[in-house]
PDB file of N, CA and C in Angstrom:
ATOM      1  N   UNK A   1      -4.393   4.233  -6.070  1.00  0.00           N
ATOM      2  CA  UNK A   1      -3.769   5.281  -5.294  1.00  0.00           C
ATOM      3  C   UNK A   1      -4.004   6.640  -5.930  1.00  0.00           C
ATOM      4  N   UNK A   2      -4.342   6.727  -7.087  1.00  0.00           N
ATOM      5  CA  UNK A   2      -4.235   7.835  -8.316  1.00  0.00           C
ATOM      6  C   UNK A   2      -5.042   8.581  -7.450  1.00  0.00           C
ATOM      7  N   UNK A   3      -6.316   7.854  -7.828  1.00  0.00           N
ATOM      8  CA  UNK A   3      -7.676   7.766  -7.336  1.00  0.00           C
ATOM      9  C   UNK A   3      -8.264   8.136  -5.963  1.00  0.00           C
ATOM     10  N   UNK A   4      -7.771   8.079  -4.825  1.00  0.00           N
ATOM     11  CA  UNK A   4      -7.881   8.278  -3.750  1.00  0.00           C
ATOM     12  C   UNK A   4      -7.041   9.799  -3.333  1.00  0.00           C
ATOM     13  N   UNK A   5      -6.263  10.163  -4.047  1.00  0.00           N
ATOM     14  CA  UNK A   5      -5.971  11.135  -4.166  1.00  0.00           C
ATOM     15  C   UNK A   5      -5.123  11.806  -2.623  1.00  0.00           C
ATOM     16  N   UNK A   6      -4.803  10.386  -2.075  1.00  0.00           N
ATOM     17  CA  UNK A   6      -4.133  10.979  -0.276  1.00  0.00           C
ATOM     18  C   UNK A   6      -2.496  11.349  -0.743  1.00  0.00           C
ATOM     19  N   UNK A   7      -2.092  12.197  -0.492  1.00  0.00           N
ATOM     20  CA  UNK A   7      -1.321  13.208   0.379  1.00  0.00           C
ATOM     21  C   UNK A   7       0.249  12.437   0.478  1.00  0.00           C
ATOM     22  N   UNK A   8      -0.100  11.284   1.026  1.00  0.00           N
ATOM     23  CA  UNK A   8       1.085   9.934   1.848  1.00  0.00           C
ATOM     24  C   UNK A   8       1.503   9.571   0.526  1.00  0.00           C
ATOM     25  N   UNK A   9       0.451   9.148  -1.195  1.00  0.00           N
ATOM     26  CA  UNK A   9       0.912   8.152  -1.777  1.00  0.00           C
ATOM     27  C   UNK A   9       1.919   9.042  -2.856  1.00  0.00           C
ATOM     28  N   UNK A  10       1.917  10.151  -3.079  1.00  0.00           N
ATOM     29  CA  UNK A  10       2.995  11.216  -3.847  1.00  0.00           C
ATOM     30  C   UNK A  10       4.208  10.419  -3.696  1.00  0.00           C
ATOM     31  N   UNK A  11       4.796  10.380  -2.704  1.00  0.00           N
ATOM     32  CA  UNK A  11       6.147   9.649  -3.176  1.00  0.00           C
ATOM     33  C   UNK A  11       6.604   8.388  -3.431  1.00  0.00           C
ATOM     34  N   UNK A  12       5.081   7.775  -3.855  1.00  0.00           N
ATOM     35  CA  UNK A  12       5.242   6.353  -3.521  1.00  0.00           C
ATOM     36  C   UNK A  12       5.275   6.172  -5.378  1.00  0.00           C
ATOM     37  N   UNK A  13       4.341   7.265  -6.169  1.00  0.00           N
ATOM     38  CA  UNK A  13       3.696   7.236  -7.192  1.00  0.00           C
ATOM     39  C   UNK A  13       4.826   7.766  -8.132  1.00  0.00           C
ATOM     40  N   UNK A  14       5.500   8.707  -7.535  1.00  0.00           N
ATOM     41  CA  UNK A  14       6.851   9.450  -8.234  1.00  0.00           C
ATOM     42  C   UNK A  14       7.334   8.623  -8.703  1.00  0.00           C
ATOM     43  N   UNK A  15       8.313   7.445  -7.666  1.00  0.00           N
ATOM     44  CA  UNK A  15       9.350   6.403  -8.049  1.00  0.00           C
ATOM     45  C   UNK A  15       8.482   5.147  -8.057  1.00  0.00           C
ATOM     46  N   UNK A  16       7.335   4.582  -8.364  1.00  0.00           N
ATOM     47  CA  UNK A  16       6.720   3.520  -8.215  1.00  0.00           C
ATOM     48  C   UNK A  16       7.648   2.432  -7.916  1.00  0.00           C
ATOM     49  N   UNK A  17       8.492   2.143  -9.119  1.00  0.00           N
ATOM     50  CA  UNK A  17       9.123   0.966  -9.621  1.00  0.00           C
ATOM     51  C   UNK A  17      10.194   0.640  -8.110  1.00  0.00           C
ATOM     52  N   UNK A  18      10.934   1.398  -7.936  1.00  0.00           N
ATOM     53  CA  UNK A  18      11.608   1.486  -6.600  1.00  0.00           C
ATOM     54  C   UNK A  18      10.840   0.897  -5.531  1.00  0.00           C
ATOM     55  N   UNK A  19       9.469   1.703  -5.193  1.00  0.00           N
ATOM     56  CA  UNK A  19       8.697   1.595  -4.211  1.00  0.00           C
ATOM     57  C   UNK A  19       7.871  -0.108  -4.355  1.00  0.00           C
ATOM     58  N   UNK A  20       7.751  -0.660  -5.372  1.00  0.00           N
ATOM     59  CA  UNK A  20       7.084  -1.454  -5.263  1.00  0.00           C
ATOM     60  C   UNK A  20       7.957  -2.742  -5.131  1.00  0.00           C
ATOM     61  N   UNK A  21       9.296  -2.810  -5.169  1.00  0.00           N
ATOM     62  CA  UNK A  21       9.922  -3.650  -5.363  1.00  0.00           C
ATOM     63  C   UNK A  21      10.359  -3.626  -3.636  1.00  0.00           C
ATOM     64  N   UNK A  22       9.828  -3.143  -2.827  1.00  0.00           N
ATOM     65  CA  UNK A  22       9.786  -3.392  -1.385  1.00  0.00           C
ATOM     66  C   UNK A  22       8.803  -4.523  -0.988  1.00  0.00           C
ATOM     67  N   UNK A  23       7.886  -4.841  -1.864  1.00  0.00           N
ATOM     68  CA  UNK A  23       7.234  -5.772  -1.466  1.00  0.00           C
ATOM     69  C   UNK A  23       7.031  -6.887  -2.257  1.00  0.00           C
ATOM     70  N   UNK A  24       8.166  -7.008  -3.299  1.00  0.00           N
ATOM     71  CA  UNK A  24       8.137  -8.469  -4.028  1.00  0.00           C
ATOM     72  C   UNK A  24       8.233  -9.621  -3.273  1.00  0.00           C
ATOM     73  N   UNK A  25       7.661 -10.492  -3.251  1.00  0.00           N
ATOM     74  CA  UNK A  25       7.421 -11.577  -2.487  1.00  0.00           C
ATOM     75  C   UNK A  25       7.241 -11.890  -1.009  1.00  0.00           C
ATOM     76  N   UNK A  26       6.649 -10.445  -0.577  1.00  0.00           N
ATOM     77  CA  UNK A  26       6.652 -10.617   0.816  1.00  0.00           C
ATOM     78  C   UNK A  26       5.613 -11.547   1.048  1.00  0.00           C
ATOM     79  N   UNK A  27       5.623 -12.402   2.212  1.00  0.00           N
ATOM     80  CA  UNK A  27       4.546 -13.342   2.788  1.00  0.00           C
ATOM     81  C   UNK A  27       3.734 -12.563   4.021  1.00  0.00           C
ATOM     82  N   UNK A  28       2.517 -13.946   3.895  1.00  0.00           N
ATOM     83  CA  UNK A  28       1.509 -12.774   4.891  1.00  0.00           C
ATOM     84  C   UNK A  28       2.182 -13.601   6.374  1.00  0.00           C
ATOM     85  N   UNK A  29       2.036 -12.793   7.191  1.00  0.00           N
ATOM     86  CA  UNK A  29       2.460 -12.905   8.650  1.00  0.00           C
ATOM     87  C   UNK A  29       2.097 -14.481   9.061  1.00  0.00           C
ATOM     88  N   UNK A  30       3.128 -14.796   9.801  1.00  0.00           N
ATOM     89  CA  UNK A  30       2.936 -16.258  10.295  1.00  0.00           C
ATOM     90  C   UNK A  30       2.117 -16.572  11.371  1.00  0.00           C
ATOM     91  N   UNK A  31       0.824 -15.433  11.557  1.00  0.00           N
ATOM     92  CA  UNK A  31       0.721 -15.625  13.089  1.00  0.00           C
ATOM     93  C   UNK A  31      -0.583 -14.996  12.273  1.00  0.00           C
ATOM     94  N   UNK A  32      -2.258 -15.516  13.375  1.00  0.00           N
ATOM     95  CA  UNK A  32      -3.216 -14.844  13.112  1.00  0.00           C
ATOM     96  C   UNK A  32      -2.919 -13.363  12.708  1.00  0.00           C
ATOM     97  N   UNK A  33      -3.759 -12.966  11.934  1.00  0.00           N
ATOM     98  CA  UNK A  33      -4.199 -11.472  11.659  1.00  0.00           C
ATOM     99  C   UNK A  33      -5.584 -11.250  10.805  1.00  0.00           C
ATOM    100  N   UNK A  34      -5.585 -10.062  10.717  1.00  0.00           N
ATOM    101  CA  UNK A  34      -6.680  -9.081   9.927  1.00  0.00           C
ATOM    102  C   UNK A  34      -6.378  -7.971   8.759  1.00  0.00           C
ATOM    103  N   UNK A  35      -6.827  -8.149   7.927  1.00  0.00           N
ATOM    104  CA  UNK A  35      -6.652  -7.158   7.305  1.00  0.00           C
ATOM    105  C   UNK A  35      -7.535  -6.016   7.563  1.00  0.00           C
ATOM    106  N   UNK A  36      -6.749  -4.603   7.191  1.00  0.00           N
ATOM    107  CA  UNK A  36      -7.799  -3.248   7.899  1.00  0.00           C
ATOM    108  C   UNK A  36      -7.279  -2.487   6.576  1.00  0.00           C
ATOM    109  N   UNK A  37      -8.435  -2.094   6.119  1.00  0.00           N
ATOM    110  CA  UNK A  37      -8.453  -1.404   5.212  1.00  0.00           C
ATOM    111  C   UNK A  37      -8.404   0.134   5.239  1.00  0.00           C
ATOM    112  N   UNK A  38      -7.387   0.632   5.462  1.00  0.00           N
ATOM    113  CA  UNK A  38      -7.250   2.563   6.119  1.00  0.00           C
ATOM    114  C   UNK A  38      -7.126   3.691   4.806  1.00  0.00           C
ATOM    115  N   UNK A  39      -7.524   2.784   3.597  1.00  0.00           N
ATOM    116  CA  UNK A  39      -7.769   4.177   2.321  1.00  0.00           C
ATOM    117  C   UNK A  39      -9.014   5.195   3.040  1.00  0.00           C
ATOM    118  N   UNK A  40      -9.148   6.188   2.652  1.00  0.00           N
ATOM    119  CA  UNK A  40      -9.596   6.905   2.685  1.00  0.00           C
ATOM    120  C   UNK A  40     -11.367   6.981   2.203  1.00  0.00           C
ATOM    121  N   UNK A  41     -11.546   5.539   1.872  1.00  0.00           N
ATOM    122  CA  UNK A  41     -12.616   5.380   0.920  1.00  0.00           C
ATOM    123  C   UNK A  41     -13.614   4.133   1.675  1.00  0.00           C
ATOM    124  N   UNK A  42     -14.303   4.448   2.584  1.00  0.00           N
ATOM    125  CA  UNK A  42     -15.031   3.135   2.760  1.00  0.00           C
ATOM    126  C   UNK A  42     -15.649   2.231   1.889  1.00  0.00           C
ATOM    127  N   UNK A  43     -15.733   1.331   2.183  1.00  0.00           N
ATOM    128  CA  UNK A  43     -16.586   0.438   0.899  1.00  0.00           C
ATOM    129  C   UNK A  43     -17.438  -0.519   2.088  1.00  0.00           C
TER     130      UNK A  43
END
């Protein structure tokens, strides 16, 4: 996120520890999907 340098991740980077503990153990969706990759950085 450092790295990519977008705009959105500032408040995510401030309080990390807070912010990341929104997604401890989340599971992936029970239903087909895709992942889409929307950084700023194609690969």
């Amino acid at each position: 996120m450092i790295e990519r340098g977008n705009p959105r991740d500032l408040a995510k980077l401030a309080d990390w520890k807070s912010y990341i503990q929104q997604y401890s153990g989340e599971q992936p969706p029970l239903f087909p999907h895709e992942f889409i990759d929307t950084s700023s950085i194609s690969r």
